[in-house]
Protein backbone atom coordinates (compact mmCIF):
# COMPACT_ATOMS: atom_id res chain seq x y z
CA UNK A 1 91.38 88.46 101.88
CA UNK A 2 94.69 88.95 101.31
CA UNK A 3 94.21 89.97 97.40
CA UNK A 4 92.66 93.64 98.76
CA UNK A 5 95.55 94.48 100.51
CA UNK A 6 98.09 95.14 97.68
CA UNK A 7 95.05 97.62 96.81
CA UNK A 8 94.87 99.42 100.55
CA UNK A 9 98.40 99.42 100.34
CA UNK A 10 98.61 101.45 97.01
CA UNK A 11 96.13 103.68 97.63
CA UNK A 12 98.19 104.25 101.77
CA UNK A 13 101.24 104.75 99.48
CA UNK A 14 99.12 107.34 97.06
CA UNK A 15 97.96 109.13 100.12
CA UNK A 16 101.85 109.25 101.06
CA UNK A 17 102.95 110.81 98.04
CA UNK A 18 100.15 113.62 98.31
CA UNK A 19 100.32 114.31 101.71
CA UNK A 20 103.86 113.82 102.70
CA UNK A 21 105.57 116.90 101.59
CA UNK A 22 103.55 119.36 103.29
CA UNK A 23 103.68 117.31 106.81
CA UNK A 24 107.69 117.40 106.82
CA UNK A 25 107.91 120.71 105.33
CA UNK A 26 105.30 121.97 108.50
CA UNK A 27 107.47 119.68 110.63
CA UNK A 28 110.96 121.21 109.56
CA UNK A 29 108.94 124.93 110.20
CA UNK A 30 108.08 123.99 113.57
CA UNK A 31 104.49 123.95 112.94
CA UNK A 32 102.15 121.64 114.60
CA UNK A 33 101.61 118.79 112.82
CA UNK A 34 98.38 116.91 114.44
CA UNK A 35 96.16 118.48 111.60
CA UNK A 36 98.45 116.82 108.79
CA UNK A 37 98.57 113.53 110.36
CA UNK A 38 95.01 113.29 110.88
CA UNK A 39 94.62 114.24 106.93
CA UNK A 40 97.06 112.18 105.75
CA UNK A 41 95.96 108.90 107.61
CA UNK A 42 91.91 109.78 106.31
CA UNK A 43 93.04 109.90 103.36
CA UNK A 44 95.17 106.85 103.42
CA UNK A 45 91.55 104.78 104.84
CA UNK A 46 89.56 106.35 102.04
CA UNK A 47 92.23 105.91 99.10
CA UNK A 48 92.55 102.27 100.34
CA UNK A 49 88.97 101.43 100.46
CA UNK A 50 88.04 103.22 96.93
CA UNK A 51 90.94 100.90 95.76
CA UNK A 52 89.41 97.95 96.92
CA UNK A 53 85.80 98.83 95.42
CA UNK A 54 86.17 96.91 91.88
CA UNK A 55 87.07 93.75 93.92
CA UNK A 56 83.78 94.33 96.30
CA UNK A 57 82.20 94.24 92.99
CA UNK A 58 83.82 91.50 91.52
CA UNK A 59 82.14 89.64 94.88
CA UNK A 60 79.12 90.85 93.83
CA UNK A 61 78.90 89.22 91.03
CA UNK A 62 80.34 91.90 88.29
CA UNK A 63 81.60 89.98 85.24
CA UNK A 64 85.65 90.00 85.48
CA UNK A 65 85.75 91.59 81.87
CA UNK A 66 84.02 94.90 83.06
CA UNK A 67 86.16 94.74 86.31
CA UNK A 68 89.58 94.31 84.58
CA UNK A 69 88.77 97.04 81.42
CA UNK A 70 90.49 100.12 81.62
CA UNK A 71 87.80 103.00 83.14
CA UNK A 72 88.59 100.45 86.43
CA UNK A 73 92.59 102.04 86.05
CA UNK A 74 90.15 105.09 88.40
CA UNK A 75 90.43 102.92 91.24
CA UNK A 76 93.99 103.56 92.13
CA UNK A 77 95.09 101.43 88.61
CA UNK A 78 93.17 98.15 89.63
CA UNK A 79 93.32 96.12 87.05
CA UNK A 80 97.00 97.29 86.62
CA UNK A 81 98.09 96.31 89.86
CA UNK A 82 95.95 92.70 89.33
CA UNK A 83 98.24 91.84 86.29
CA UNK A 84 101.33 92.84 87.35
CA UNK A 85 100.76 90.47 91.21
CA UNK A 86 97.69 88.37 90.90
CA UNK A 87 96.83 86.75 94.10
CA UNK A 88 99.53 88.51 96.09
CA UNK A 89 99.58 85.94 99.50
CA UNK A 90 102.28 87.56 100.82
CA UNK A 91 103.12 90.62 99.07
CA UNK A 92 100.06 92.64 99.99
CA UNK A 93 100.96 92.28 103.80
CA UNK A 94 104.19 93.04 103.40
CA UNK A 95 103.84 96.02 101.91
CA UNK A 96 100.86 97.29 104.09
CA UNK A 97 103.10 96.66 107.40
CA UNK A 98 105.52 98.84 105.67
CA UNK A 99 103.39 101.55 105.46
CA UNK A 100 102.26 101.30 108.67
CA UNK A 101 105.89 101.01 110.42
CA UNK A 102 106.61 103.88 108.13
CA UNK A 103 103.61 105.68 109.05
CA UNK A 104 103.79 104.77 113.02
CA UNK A 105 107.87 106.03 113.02
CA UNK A 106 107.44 109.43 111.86
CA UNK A 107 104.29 109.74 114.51
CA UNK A 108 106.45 108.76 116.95
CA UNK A 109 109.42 111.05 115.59
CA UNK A 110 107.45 114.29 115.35
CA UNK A 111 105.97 113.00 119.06
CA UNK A 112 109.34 112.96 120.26
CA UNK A 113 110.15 116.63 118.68
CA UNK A 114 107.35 117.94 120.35
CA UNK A 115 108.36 116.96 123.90
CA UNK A 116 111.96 118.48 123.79
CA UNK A 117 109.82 121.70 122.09
């Protein structure tokens, strides 16, 4: 199972780039920030499962040539990101604990803020 998680991980790191400006720019206003969190990790979950999808189908017994054509690129650029790292034993981990120690640091940053608030 380690193939899905280069896909979870792109579509955490979509989510990121979406949601990330407006939590810091609430967080530099002083504005609470529990709303934005909570949006920004849903949205993380359901970019990273509707990444995975083409694979679930792919294990359903989809022929590969309709999973890897291009109306698949929906899904967060599937096929793309199964040419560029097929497999991906180690990569997809290693970039999904980034997100999350990424993720998990500024909770615990804008935790911290709010206590000496």
């Amino acid at each position: 199972m380690t193939h899905p998680t280069i896909h979870i991980a792109v579509g955490c790191f979509v989510a990121t780039l979406v949601m990330l400006p407006p939590l810091l720019r609430d967080g530099w206003r002083g504005r609470p920030l529990a709303a934005r969190f909570r949006r920004w990790f849903l949205l993380s979950g359901a970019l990273g499962m509707g990444a995975v999808i083409p694979s679930l189908l792919g294990r359903l017994g989809v022929p590969e040539a309709w999973i890897r054509s291009a109306w698949m690129n929906v899904f967060l650029f599937h096929p793309w990101v199964t040419e560029i790292k097929p497999g991906g034993g180690a990569v997809g981990p290693a970039l999904l604990t980034a997100w999350i120690a990424f993720a998990y640091g500024l909770l615990l940053i804008a935790i911290w803020r709010n206590r000496e608030a």
